[in-house]
C-alpha atoms as a PDB file:
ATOM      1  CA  UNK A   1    -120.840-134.339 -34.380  1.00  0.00           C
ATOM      2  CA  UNK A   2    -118.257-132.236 -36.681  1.00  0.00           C
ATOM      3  CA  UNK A   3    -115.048-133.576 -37.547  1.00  0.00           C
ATOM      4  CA  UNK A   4    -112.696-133.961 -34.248  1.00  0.00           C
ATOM      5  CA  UNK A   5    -112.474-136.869 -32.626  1.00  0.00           C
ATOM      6  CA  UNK A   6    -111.474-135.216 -29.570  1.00  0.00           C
ATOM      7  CA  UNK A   7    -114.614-133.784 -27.574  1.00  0.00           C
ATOM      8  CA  UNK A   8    -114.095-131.217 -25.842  1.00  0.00           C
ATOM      9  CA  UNK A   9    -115.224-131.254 -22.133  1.00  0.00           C
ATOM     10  CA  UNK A  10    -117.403-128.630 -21.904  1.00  0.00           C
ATOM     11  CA  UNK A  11    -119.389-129.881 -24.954  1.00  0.00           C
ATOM     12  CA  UNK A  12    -119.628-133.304 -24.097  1.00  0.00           C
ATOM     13  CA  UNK A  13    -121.242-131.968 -20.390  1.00  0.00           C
ATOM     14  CA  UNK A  14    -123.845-130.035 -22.905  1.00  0.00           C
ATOM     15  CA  UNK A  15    -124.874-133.076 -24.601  1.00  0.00           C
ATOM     16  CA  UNK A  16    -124.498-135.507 -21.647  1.00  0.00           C
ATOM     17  CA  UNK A  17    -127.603-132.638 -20.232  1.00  0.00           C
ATOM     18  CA  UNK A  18    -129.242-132.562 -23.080  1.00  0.00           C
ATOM     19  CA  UNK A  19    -129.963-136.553 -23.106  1.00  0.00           C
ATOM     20  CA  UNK A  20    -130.603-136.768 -19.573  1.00  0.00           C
ATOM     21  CA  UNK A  21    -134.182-135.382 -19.967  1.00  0.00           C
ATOM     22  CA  UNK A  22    -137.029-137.729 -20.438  1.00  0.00           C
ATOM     23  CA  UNK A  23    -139.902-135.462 -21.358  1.00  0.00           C
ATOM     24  CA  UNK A  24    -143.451-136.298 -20.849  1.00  0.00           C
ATOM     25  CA  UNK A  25    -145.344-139.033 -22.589  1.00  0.00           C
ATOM     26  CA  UNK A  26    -146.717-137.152 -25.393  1.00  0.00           C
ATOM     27  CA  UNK A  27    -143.210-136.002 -26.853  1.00  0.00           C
ATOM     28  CA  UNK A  28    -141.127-138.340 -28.450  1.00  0.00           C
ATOM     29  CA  UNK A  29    -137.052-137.200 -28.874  1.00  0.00           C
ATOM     30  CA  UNK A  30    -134.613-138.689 -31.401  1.00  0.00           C
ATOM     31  CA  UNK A  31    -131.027-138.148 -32.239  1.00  0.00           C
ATOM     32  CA  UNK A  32    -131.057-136.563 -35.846  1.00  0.00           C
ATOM     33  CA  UNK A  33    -128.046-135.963 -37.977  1.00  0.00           C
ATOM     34  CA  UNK A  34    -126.229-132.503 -36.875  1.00  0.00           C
ATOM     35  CA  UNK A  35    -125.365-129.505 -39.317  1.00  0.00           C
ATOM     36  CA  UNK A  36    -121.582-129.899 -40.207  1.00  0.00           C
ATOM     37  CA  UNK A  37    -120.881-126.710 -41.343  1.00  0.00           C
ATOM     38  CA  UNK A  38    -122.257-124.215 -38.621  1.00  0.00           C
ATOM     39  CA  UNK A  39    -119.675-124.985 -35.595  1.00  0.00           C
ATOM     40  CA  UNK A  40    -116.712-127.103 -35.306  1.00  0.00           C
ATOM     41  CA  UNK A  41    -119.289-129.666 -32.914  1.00  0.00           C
ATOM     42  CA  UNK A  42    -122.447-130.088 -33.127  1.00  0.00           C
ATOM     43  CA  UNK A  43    -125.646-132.247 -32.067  1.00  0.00           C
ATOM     44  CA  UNK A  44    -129.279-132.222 -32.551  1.00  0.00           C
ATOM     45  CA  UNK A  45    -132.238-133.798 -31.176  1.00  0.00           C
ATOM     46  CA  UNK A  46    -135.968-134.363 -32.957  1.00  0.00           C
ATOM     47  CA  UNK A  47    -139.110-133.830 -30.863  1.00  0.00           C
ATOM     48  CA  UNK A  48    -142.571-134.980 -32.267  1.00  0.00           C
ATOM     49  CA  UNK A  49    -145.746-134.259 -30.042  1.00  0.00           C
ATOM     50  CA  UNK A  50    -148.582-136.835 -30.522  1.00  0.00           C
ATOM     51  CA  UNK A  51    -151.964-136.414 -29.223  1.00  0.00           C
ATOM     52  CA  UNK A  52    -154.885-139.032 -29.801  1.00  0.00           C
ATOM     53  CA  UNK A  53    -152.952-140.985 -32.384  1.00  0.00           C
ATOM     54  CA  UNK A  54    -151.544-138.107 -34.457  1.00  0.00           C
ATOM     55  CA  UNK A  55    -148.831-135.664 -34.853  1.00  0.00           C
ATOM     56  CA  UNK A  56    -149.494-132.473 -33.613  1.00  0.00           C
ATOM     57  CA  UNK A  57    -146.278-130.701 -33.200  1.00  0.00           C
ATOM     58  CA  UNK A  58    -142.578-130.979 -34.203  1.00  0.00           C
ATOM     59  CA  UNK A  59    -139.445-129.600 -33.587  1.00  0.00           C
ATOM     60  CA  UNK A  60    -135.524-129.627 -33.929  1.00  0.00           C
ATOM     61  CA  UNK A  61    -133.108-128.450 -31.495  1.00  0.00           C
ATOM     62  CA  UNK A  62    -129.320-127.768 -32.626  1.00  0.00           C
ATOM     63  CA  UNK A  63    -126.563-127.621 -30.303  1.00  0.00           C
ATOM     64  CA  UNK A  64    -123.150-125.772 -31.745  1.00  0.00           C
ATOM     65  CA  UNK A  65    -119.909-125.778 -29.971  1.00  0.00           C
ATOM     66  CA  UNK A  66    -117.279-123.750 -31.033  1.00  0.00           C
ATOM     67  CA  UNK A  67    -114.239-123.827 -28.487  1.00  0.00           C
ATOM     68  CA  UNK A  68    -112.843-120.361 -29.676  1.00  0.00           C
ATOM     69  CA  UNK A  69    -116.122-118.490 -28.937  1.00  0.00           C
ATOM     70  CA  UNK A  70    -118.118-116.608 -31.324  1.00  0.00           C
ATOM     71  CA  UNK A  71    -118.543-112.821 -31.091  1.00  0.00           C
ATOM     72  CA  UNK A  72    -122.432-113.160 -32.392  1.00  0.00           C
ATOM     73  CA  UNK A  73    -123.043-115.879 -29.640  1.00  0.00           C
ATOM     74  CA  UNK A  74    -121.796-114.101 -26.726  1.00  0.00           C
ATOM     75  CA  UNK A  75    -120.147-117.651 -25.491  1.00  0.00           C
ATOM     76  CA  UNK A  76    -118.926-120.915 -26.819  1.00  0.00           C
ATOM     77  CA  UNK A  77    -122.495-122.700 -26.825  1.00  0.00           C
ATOM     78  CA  UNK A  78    -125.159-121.758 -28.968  1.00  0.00           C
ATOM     79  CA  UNK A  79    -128.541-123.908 -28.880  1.00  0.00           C
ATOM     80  CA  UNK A  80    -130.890-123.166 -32.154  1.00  0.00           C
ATOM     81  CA  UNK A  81    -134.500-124.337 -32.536  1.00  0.00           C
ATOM     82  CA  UNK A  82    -136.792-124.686 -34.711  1.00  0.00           C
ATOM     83  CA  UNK A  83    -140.433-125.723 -33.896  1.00  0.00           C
ATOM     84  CA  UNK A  84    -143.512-125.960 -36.061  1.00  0.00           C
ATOM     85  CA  UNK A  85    -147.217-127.103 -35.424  1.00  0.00           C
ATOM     86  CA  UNK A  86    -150.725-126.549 -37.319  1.00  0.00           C
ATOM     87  CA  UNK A  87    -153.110-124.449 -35.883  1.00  0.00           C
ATOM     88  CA  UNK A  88    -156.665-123.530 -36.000  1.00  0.00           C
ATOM     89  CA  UNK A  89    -156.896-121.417 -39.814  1.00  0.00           C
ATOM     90  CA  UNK A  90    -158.662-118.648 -36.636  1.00  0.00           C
ATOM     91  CA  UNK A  91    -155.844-117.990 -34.810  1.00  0.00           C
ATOM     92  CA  UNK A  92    -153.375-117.352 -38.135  1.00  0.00           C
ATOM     93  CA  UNK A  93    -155.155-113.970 -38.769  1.00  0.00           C
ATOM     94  CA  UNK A  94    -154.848-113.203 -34.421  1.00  0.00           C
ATOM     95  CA  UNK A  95    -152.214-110.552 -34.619  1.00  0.00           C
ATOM     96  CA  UNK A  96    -151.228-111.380 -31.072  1.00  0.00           C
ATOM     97  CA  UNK A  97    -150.439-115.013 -31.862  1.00  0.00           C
ATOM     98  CA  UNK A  98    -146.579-114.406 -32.628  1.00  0.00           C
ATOM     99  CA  UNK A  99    -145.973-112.322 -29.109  1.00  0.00           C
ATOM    100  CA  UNK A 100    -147.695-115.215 -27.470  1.00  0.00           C
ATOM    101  CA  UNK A 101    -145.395-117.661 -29.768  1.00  0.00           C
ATOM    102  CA  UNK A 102    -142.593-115.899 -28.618  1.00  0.00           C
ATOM    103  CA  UNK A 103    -143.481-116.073 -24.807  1.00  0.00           C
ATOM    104  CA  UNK A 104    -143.846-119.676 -24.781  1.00  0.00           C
ATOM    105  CA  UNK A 105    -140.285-119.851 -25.318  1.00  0.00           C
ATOM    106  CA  UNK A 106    -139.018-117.137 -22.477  1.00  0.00           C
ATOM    107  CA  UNK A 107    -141.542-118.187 -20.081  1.00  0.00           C
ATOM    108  CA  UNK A 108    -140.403-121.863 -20.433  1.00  0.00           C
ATOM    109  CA  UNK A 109    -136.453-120.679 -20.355  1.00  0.00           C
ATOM    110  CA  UNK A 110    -137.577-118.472 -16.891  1.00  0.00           C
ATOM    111  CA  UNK A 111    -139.795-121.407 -15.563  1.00  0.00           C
ATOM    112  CA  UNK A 112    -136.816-124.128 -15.802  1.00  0.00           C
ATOM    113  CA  UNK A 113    -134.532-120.996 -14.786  1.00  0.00           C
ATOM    114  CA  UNK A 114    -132.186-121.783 -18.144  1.00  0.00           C
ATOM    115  CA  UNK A 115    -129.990-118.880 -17.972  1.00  0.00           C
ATOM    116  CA  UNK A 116    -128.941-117.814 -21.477  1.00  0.00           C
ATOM    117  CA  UNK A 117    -128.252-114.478 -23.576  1.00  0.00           C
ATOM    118  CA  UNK A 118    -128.039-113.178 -26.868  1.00  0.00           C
ATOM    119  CA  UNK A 119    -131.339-114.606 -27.242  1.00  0.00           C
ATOM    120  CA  UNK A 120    -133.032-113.704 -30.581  1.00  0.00           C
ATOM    121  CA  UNK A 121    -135.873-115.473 -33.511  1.00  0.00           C
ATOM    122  CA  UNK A 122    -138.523-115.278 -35.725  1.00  0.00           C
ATOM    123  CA  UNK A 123    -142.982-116.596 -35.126  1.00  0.00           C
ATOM    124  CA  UNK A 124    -144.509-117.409 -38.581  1.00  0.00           C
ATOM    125  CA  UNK A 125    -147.792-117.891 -38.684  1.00  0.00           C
ATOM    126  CA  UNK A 126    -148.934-118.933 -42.354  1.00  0.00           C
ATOM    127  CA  UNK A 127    -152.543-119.689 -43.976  1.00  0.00           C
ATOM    128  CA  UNK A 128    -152.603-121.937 -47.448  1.00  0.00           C
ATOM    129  CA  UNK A 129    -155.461-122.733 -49.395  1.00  0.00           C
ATOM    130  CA  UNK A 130    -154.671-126.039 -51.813  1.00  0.00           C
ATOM    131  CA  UNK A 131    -156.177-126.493 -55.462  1.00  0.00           C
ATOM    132  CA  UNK A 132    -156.513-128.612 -58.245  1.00  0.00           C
ATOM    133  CA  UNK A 133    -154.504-131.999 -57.623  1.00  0.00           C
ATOM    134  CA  UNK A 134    -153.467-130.794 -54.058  1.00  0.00           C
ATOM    135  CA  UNK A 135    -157.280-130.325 -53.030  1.00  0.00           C
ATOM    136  CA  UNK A 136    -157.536-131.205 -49.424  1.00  0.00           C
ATOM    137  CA  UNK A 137    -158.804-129.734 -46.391  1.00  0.00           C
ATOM    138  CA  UNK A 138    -160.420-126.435 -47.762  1.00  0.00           C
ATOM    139  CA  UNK A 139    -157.514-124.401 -46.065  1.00  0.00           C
ATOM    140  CA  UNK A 140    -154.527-125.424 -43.081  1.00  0.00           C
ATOM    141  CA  UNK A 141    -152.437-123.225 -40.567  1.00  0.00           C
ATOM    142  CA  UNK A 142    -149.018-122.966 -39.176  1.00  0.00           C
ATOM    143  CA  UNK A 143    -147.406-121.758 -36.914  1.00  0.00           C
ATOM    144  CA  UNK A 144    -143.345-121.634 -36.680  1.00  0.00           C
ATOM    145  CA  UNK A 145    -141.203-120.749 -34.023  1.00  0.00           C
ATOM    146  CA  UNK A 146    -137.326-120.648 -34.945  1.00  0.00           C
ATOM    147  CA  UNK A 147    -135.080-119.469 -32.404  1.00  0.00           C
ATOM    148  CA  UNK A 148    -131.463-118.911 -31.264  1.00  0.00           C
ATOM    149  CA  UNK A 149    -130.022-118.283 -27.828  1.00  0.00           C
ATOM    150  CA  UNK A 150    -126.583-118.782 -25.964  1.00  0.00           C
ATOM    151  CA  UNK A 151    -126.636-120.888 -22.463  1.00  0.00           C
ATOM    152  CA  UNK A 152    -125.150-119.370 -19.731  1.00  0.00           C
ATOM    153  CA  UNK A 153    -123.391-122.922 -18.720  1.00  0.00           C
ATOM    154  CA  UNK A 154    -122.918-125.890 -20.230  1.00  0.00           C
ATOM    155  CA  UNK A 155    -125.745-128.052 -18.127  1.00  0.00           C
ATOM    156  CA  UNK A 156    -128.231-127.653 -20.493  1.00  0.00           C
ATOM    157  CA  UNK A 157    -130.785-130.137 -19.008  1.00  0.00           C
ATOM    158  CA  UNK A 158    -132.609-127.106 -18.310  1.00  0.00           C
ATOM    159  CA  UNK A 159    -132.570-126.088 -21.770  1.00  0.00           C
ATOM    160  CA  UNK A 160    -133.963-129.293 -23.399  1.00  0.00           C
ATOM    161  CA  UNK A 161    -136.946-128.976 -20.245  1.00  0.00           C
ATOM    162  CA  UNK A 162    -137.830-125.602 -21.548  1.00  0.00           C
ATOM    163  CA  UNK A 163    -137.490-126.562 -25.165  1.00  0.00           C
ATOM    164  CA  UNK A 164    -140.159-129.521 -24.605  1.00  0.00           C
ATOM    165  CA  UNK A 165    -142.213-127.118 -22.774  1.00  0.00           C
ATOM    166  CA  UNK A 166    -142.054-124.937 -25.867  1.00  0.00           C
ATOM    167  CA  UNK A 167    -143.082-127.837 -28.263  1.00  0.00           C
ATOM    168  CA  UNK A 168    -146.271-128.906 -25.546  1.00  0.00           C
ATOM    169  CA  UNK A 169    -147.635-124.941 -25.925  1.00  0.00           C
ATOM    170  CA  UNK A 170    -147.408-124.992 -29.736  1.00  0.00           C
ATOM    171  CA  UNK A 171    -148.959-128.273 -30.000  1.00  0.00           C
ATOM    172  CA  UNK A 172    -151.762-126.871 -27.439  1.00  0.00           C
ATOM    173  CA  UNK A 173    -151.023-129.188 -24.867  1.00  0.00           C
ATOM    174  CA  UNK A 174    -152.362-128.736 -21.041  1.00  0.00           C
ATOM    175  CA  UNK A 175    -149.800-128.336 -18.296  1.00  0.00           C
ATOM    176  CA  UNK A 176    -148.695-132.054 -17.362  1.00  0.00           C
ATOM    177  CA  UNK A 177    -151.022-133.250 -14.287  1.00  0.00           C
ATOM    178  CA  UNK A 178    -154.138-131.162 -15.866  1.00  0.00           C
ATOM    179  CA  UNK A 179    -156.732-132.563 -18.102  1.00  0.00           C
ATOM    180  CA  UNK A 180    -158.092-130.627 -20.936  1.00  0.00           C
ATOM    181  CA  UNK A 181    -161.747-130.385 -20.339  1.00  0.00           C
ATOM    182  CA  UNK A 182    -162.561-132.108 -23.848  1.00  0.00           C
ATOM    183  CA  UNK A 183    -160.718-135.037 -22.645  1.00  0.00           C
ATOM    184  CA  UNK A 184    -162.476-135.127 -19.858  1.00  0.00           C
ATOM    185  CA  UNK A 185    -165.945-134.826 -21.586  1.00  0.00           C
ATOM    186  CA  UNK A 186    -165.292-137.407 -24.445  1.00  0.00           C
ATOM    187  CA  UNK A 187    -163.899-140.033 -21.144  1.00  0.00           C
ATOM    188  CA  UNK A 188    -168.000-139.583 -20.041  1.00  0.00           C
ATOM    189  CA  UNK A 189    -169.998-139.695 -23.376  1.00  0.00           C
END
């Protein structure tokens, strides 16, 4: 958090939402250090999606508080994400991959109903081949989703539902209660 020692109300009720969440198994949230300089308060969470041992997706979430409002905000709460995972190098050169990027996010904001505004972001999807010393895999794939949007209240348990729903589609995870079908094949052979 920023300087004051004083919390406001309606900011501590944002964060108080924010760590009431326990997402499912495969995401793992931590308290990192918040940005100092981008609101007068300010907290942020780490997400990290595993899947069979790995680490398949990660992501930051930034909460900013600024009691006075801000004009570009619309409000005085703006959430800010950031959310990156590799991909398949295929489905970098799909030039419908960053619409479907971008959906993740409002269909998870509509599905928790998160009512927000001002909404607004960028979907990367990048391809790099490595050489010389940095030979490795023969060529890897990202895809980035960074995002900003104002809630429309200050319960933003909603918010952090949708945001791990966000990190589970770019890390290509089923829908919790359904089992991918290569899980289910590998369980038999």
């Amino acid at each position: 958090m920023a300087q004051s020692t004083v919390v406001p109300e309606a900011f501590a009720r944002a964060v108080a939402g924010l760590r009431s969440v326990v997402p499912r198994p495969e995401i793992v949230l931590e308290d990192l250090p918040a940005p100092q300089r981008l609101a007068p308060y300010a907290f942020a969470l780490g997400g990290i999606v595993g899947r069979d041992g790995e680490e398949v997706a990660t992501g930051r979430l930034v909460l900013l508080h600024d009691p006075a409002g801000h004009d570009a905000w619309g409000g005085t709460l703006r959430l800010v994400t950031y959310v990156t995972a590799e991909i398949e190098p295929e489905l970098a050169t799909d030039p419908l991959l960053p619409a479907v990027g971008w959906s993740w996010l409002t269909d998870a904001l509509a599905a928790f109903e998160a009512e927000y505004t001002a909404i607004g972001g960028t979907v990367t999807q990048t391809t790099s081949t490595r050489f010389g010393a940095l030979a490795g895999p023969p060529s890897a794939a990202d895809l980035e989703i960074r995002a900003s949007w104002t809630p429309l209240s200050d319960d933003l348990a909603p918010h952090l539902q949708s945001w791990c729903a966000l990190l589970a589609s770019t890390a290509g995870l089923p829908p919790p209660g359904v089992t991918a079908l290569t899980d289910r094949l590998s369980q038999r052979g």
